[in-house]
N, C-alpha and C. Protein backbone atom coordinates (compact mmCIF):
# COMPACT_ATOMS: atom_id res chain seq x y z
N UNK A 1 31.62 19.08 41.80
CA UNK A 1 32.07 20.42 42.09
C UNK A 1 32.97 20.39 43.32
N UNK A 2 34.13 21.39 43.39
CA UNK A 2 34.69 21.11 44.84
C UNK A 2 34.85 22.46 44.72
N UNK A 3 35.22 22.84 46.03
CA UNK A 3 35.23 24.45 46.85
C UNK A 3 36.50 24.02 47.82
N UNK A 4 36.97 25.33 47.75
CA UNK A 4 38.00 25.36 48.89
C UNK A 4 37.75 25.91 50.43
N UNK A 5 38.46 25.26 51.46
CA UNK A 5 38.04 25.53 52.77
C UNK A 5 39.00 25.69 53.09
N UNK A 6 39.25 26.88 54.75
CA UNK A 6 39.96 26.72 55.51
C UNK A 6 39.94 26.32 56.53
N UNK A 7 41.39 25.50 56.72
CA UNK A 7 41.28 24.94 57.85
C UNK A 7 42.68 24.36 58.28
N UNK A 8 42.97 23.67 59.54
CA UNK A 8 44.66 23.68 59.94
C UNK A 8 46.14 23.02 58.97
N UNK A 9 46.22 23.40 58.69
CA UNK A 9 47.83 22.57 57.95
C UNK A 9 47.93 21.65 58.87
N UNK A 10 48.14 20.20 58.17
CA UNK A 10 48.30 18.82 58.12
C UNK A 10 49.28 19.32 59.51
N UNK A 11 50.89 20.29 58.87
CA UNK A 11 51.91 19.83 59.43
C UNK A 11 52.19 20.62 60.84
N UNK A 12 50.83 21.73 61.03
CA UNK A 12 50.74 22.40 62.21
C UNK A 12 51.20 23.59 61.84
N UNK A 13 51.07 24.25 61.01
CA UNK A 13 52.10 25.57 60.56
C UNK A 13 50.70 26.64 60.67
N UNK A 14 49.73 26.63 60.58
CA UNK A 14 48.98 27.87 61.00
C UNK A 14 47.96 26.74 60.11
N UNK A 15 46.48 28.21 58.74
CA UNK A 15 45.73 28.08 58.51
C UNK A 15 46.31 27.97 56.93
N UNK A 16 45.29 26.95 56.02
CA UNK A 16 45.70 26.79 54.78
C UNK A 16 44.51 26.32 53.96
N UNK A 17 44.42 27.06 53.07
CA UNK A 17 43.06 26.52 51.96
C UNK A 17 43.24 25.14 51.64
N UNK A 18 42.02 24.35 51.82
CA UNK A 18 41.90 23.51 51.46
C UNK A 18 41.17 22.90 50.28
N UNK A 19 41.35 21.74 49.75
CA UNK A 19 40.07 21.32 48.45
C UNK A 19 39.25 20.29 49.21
N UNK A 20 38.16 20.92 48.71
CA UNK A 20 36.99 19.75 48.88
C UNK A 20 35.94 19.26 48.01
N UNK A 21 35.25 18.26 47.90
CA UNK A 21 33.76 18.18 47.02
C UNK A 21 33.15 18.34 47.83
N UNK A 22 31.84 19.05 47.53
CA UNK A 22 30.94 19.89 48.27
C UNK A 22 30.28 18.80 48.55
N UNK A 23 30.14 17.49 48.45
CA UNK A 23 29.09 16.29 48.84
C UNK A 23 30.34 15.34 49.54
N UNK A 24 31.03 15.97 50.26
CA UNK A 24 31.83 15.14 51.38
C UNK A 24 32.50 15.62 52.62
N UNK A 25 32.88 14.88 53.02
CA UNK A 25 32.55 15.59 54.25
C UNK A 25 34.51 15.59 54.90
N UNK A 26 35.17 15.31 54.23
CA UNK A 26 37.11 15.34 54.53
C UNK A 26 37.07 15.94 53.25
N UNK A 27 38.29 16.71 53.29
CA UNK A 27 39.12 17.53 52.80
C UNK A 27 40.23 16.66 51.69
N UNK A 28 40.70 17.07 50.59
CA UNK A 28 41.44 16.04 49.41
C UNK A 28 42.40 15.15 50.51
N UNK A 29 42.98 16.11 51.26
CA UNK A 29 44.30 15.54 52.03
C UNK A 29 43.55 14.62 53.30
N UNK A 30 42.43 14.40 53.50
CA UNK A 30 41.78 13.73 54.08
C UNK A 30 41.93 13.97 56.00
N UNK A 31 41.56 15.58 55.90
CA UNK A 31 40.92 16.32 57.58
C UNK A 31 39.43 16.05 56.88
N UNK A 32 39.06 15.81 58.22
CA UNK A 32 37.44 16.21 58.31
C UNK A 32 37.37 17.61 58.12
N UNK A 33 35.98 18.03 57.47
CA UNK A 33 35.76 19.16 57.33
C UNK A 33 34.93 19.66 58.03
N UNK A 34 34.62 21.05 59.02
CA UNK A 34 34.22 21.34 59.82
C UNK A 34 32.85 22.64 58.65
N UNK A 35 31.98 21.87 59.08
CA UNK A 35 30.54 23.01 58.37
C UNK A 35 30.97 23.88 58.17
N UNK A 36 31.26 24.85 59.01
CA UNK A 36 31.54 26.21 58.50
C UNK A 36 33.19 27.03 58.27
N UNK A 37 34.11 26.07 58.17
CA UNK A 37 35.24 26.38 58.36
C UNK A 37 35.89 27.20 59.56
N UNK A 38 37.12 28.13 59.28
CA UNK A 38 37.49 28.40 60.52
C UNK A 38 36.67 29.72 60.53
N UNK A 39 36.04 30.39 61.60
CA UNK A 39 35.45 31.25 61.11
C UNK A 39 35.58 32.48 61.45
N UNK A 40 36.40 33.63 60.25
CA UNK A 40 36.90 34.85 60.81
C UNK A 40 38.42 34.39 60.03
N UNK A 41 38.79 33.56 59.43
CA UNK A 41 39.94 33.30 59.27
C UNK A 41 40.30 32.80 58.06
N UNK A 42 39.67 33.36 57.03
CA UNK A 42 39.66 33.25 55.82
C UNK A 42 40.89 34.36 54.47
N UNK A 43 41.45 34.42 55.22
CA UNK A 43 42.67 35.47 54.51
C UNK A 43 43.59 35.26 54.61
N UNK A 44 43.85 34.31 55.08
CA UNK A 44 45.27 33.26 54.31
C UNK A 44 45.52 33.17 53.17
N UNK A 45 46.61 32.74 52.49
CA UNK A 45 47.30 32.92 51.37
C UNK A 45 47.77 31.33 50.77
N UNK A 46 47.88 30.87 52.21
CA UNK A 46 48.43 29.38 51.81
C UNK A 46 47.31 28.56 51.41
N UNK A 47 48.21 27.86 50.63
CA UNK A 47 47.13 26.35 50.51
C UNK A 47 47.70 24.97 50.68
N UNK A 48 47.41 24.04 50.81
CA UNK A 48 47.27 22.49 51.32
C UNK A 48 48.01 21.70 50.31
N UNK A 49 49.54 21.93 49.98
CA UNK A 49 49.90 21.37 49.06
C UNK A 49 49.45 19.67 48.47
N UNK A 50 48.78 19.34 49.65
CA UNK A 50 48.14 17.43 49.38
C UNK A 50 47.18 17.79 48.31
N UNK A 51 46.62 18.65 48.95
CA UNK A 51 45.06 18.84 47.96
C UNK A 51 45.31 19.39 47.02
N UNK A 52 46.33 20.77 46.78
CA UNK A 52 46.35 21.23 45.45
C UNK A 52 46.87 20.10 44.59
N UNK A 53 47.55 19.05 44.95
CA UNK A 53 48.33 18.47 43.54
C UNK A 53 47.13 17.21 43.56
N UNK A 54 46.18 16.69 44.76
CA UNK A 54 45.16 15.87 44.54
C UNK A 54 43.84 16.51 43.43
N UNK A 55 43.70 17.75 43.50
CA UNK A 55 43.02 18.64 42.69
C UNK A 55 43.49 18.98 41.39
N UNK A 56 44.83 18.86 41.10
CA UNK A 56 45.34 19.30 39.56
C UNK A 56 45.43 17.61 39.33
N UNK A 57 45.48 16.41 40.03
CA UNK A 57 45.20 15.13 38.58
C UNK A 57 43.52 14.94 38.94
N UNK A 58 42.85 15.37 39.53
CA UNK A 58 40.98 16.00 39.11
C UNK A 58 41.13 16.33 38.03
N UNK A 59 41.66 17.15 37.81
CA UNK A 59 41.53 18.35 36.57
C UNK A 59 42.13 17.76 35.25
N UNK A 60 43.12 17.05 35.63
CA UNK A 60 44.00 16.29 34.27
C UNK A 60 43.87 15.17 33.69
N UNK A 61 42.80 14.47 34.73
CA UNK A 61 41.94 13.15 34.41
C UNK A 61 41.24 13.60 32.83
N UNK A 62 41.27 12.45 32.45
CA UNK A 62 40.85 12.10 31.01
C UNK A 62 38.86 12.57 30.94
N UNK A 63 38.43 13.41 30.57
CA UNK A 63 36.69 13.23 30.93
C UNK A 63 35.83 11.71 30.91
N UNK A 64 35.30 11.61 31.49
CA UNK A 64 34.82 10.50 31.65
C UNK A 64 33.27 10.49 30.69
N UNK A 65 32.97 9.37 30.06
CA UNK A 65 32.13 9.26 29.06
C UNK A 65 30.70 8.79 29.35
């Protein structure tokens, strides 16, 4: 299962959803992930272009048997 978090853009540009699996502890684009994210700062719009396209070949992977 993975959930999205927020937390800083890689490139310093503000706050940006991130992907994660809930049994690890970095983020797709590989930030550490902070327990509770940023907190109060969840209404951002952006997201983590590393992770969204690390999250769509998740999704496009063949199922595993």
């Amino acid at each position: 299962m993975h959930e999205m978090w927020v937390g800083a853009d890689a490139a310093g540009g503000g706050l940006v959803w991130h992907v994660v699996a809930a049994d690890t502890a970095t983020t797709q684009c590989g930030q550490r992930r902070q327990s509770e994210g940023v907190a109060g700062c969840d209404s951002t719009d952006r997201h983590c272009l590393e992770c969204m396209t690390a999250f769509q070949g998740i999704m496009q992977a063949p199922a595993r048997s």
